[in-house]
C-alpha atoms as a PDB file:
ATOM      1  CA  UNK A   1     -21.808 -18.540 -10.655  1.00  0.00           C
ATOM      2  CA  UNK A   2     -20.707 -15.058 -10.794  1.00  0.00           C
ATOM      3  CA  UNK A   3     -17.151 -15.793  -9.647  1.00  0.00           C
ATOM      4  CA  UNK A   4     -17.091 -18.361 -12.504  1.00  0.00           C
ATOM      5  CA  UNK A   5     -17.848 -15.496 -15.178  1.00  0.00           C
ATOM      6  CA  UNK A   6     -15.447 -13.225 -13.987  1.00  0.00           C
ATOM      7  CA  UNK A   7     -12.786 -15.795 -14.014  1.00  0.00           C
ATOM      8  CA  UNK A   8     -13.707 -16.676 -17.238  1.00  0.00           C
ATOM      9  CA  UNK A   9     -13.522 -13.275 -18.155  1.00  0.00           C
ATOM     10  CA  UNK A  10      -9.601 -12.909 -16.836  1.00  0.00           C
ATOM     11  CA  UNK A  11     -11.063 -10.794 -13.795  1.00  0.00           C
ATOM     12  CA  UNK A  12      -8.850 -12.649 -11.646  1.00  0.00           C
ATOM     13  CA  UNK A  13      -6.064 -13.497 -14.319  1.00  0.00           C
ATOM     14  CA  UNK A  14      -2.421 -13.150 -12.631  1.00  0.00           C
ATOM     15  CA  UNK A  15      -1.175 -11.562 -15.570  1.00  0.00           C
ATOM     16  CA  UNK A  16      -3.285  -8.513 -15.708  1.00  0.00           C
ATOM     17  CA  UNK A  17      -2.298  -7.781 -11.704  1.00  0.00           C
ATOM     18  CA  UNK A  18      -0.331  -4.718 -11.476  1.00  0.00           C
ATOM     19  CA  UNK A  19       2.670  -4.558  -9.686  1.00  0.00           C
ATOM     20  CA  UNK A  20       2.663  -3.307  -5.975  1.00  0.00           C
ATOM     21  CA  UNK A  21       5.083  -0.008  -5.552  1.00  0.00           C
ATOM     22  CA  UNK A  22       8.013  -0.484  -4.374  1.00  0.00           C
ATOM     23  CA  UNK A  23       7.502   2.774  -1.826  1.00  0.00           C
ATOM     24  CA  UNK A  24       3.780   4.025  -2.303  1.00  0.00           C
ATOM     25  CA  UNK A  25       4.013   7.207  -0.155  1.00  0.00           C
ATOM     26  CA  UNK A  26       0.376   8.549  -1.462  1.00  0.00           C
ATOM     27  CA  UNK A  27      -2.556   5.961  -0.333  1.00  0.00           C
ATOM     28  CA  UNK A  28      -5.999   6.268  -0.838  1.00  0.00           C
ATOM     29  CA  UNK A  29      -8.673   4.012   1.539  1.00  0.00           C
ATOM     30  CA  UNK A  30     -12.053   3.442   0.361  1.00  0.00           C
ATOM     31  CA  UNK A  31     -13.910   2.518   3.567  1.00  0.00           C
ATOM     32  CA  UNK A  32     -16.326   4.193   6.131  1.00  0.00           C
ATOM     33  CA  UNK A  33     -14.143   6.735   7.954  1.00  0.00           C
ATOM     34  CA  UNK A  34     -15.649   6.055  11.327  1.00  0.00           C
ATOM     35  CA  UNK A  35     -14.847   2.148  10.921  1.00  0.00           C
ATOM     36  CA  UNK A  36     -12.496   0.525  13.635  1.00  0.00           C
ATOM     37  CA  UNK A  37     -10.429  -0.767  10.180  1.00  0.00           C
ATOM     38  CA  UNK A  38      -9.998   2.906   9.002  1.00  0.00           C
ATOM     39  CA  UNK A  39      -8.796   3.498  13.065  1.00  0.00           C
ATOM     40  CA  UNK A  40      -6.428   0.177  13.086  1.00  0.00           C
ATOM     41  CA  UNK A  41      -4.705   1.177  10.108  1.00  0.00           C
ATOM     42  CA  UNK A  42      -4.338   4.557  10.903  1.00  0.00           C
ATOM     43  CA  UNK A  43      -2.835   3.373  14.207  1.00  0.00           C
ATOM     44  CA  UNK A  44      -0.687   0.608  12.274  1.00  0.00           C
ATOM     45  CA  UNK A  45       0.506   3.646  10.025  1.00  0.00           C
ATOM     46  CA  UNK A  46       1.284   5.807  13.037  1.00  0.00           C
ATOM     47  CA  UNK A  47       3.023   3.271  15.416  1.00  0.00           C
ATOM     48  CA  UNK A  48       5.505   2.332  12.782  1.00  0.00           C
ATOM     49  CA  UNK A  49       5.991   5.774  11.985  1.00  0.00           C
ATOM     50  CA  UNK A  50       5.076   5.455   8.156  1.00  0.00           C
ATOM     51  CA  UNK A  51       6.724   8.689   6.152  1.00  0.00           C
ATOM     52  CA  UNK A  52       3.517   8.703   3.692  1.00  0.00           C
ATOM     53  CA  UNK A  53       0.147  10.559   3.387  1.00  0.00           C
ATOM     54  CA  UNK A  54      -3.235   8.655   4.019  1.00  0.00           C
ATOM     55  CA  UNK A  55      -6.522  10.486   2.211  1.00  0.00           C
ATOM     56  CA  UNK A  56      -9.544   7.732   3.301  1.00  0.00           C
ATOM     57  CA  UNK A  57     -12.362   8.476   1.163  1.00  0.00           C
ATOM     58  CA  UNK A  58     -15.786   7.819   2.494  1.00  0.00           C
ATOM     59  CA  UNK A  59     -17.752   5.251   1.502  1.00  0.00           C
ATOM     60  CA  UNK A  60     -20.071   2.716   3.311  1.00  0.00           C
ATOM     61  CA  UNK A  61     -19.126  -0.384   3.539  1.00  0.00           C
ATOM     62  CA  UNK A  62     -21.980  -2.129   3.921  1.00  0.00           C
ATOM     63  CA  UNK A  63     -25.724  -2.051   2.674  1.00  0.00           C
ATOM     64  CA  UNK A  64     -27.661  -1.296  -0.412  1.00  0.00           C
ATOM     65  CA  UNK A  65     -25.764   2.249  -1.400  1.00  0.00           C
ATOM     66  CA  UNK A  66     -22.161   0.413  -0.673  1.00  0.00           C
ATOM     67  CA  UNK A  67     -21.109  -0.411  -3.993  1.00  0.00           C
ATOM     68  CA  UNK A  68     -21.849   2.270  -5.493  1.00  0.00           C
ATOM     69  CA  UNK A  69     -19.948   4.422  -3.006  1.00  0.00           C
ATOM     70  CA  UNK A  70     -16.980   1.858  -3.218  1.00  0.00           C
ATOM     71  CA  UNK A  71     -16.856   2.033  -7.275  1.00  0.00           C
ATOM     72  CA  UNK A  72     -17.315   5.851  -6.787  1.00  0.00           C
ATOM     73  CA  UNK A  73     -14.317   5.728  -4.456  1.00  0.00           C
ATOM     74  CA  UNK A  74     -12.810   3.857  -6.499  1.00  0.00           C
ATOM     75  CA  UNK A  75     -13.036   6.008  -9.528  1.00  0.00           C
ATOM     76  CA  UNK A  76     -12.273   9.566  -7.928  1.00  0.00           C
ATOM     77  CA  UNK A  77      -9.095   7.872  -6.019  1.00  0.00           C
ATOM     78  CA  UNK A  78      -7.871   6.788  -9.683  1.00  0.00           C
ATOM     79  CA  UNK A  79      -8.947   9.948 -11.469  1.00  0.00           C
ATOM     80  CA  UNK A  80      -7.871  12.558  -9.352  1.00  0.00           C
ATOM     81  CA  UNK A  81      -4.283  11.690 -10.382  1.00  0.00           C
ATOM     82  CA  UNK A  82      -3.184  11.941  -6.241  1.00  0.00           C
ATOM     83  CA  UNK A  83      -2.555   8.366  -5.608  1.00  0.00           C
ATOM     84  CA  UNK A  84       0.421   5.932  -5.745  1.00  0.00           C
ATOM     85  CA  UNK A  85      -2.044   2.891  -4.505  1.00  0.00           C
ATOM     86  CA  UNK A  86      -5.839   2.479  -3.433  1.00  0.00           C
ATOM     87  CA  UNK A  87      -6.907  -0.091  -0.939  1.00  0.00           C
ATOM     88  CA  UNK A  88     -10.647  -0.754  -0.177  1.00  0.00           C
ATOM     89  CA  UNK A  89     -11.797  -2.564   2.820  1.00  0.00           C
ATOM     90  CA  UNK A  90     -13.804  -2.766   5.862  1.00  0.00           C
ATOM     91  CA  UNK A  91     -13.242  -5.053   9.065  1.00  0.00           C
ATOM     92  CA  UNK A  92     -14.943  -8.390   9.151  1.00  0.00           C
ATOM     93  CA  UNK A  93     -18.558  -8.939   9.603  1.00  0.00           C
ATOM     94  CA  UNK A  94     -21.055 -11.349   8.519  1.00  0.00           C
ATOM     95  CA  UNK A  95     -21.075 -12.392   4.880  1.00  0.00           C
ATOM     96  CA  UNK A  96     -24.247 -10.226   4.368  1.00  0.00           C
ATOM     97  CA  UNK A  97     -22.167  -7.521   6.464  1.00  0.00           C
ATOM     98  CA  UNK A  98     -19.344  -8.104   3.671  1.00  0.00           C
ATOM     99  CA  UNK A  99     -21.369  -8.298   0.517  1.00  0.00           C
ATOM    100  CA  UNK A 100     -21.029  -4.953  -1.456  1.00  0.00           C
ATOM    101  CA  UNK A 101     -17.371  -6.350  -1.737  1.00  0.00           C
ATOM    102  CA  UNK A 102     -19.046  -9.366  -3.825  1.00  0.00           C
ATOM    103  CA  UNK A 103     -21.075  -7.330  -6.228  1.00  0.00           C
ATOM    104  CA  UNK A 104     -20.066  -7.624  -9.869  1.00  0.00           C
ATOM    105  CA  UNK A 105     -19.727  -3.946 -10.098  1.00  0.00           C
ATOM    106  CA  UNK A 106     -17.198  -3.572  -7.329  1.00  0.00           C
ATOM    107  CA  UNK A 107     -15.540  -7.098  -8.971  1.00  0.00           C
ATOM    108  CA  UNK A 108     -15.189  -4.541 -12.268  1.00  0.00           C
ATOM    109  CA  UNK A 109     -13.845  -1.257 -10.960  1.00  0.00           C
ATOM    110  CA  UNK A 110     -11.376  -3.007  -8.899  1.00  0.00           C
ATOM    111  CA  UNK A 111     -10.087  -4.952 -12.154  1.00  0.00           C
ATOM    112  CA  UNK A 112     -10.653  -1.666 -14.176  1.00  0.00           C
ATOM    113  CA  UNK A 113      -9.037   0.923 -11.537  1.00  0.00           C
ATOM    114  CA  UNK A 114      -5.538   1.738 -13.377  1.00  0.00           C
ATOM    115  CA  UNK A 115      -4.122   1.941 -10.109  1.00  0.00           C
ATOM    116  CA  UNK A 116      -2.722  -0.581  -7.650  1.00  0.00           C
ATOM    117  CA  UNK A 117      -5.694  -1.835  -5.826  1.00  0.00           C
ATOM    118  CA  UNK A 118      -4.880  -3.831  -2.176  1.00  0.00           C
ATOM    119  CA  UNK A 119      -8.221  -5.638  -0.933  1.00  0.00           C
ATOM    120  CA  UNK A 120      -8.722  -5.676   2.825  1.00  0.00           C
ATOM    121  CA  UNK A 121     -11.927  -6.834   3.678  1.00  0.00           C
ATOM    122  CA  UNK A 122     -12.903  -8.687   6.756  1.00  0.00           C
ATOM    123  CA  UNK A 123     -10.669 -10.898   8.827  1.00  0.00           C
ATOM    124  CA  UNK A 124      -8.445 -13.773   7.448  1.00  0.00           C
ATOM    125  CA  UNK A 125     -10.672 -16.494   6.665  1.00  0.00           C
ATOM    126  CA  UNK A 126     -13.105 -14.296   4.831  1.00  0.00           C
ATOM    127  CA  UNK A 127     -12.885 -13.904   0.538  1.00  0.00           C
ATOM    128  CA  UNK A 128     -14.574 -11.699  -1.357  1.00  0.00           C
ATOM    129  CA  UNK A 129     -15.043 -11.078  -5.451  1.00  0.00           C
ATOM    130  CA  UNK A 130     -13.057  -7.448  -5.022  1.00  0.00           C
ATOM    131  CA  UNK A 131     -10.430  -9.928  -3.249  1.00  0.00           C
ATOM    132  CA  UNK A 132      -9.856 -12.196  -5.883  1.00  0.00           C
ATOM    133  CA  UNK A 133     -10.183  -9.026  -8.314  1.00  0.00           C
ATOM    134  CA  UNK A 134      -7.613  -7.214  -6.587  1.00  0.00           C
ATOM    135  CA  UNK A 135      -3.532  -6.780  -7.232  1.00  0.00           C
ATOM    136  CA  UNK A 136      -2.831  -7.731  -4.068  1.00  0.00           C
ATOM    137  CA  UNK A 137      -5.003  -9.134  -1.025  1.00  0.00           C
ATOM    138  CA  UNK A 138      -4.761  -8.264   2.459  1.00  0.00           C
ATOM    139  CA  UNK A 139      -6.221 -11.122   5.192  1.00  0.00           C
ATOM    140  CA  UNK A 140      -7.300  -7.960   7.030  1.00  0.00           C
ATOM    141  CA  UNK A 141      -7.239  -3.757   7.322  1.00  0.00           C
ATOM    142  CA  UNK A 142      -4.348  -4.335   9.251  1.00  0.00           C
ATOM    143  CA  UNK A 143      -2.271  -6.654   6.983  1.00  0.00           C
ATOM    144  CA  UNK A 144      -3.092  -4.245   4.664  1.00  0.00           C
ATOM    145  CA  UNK A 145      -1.470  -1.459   6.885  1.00  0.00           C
ATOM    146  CA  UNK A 146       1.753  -3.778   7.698  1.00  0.00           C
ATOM    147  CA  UNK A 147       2.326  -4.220   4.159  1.00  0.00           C
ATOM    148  CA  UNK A 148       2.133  -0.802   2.729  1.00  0.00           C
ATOM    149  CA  UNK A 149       4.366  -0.128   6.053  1.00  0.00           C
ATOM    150  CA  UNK A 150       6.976  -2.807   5.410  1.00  0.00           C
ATOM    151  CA  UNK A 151       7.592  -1.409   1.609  1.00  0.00           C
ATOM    152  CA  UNK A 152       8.827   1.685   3.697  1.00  0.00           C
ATOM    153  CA  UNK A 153      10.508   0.717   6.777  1.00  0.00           C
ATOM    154  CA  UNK A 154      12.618  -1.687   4.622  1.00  0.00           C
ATOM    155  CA  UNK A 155      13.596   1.463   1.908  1.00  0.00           C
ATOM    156  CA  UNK A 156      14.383   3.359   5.037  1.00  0.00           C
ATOM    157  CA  UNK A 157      16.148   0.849   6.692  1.00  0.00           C
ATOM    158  CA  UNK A 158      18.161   0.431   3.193  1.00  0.00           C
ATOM    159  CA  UNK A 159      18.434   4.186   3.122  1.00  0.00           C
ATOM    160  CA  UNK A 160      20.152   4.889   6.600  1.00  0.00           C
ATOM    161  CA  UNK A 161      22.717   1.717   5.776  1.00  0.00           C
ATOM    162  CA  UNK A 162      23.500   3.557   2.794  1.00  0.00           C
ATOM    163  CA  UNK A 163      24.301   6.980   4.657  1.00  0.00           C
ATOM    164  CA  UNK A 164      26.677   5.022   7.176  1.00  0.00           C
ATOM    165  CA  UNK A 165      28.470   3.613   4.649  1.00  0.00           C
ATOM    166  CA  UNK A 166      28.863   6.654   2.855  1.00  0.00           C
ATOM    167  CA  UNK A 167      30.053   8.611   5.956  1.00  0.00           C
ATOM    168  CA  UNK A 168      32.269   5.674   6.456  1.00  0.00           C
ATOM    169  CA  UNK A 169      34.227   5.887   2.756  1.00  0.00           C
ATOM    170  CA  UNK A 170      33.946   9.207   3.209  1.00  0.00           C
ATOM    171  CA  UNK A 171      35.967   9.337   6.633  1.00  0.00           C
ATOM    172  CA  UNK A 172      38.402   6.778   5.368  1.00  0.00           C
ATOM    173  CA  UNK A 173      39.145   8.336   2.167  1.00  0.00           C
ATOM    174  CA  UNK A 174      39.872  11.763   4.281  1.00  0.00           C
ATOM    175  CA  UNK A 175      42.047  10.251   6.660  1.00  0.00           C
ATOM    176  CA  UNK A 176      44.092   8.738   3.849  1.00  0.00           C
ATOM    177  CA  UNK A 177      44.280  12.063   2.028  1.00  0.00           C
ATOM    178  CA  UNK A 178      45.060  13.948   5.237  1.00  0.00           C
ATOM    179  CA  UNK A 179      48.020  10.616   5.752  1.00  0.00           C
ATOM    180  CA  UNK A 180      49.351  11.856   2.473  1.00  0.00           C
ATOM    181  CA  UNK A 181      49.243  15.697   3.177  1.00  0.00           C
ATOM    182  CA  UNK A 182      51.061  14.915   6.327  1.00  0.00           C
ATOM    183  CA  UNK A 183      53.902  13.063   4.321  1.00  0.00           C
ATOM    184  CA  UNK A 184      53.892  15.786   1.536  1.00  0.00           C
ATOM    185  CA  UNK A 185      54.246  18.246   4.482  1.00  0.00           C
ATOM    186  CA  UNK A 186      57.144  16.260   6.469  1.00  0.00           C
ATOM    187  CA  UNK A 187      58.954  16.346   2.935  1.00  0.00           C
ATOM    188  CA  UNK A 188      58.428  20.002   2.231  1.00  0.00           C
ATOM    189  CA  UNK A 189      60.286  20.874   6.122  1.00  0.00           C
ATOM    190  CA  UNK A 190      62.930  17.827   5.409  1.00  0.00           C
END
């Protein structure tokens, strides 16, 4: 019933997503900080050597004070003025283990948050209301990690092409004017 009023609200509308960044380099994670998803995505961000900086702001994931401290998250992340992109999230659970990230107040933030918000809760086959509410949904912590990662390694990857290419002209167009000085020179003693 309750996803069926936010829908009909536009919660989950496509057209009031916001676009993901094409290089966030300042991430915020709502989640508990002693989580095994806050430790696989800092892992995930480490092992492919991510350029960015990663602030995870506490909150519990799970339990009666959870959505408050999600939405509270939620708000500071998108307040303090610090952050490219938020992501909120927890690893899986049970579906009362993952229900803070159904509540209709979490469901609102997420939609309100002016920020890019990426929803990683629980493992692929789970859904949630902050899911469906969210720019961009991650099956898991991890994905979530990978994807924020790939935005980078694939600017990076664009970057370094660009330098060897550059050294490249660069080379050719001095060994062409070096060519010419030569001839100008052979001229000169001629």
């Amino acid at each position: 019933q309750l996803k069926k009023k936010l829908s009909a609200e536009g919660l989950f509308d496509a057209d009031r997503k916001k676009t993901f960044p094409s290089l966030p380099l300042r991430v915020a994670f709502v989640t508990s900080p002693s989580g095994a998803a806050a430790q696989d995505f800092i892992r995930i961000l480490k092992r492919r050597e991510w350029g960015g900086s990663l602030t995870i702001i506490p909150a519990r994931v799970q339990g009666r004070e959870a959505a408050d401290e999600i939405c509270s998250g939620i708000e500071f992340a998108e307040k303090s003025g610090l952050f490219d992109l938020v992501v909120i999230g927890r690893g899986g659970g049970s579906l009362e283990d993952l229900w803070c990230f159904n509540e209709e107040r979490v469901a609102r933030a997420v939609a309100a948050c002016g920020l890019p918000i990426v929803s990683a809760v629980g493992h692929e086959i789970d859904f949630t209301l902050s899911d469906f509410a969210a720019d961009v949904r991650a099956e898991t912590p991890s994905a979530a990690a990978e994807l924020l990662t790939s935005a980078y390694l694939e600017k990076l990857e664009r970057l370094e092409n660009a330098a060897i290419d550059f050294e490249e002209g660069a080379e050719a167009v001095l060994r062409d004017r070096a060519l010419v000085l030569e001839r100008l020179l052979n001229r000169l003693k001629g």
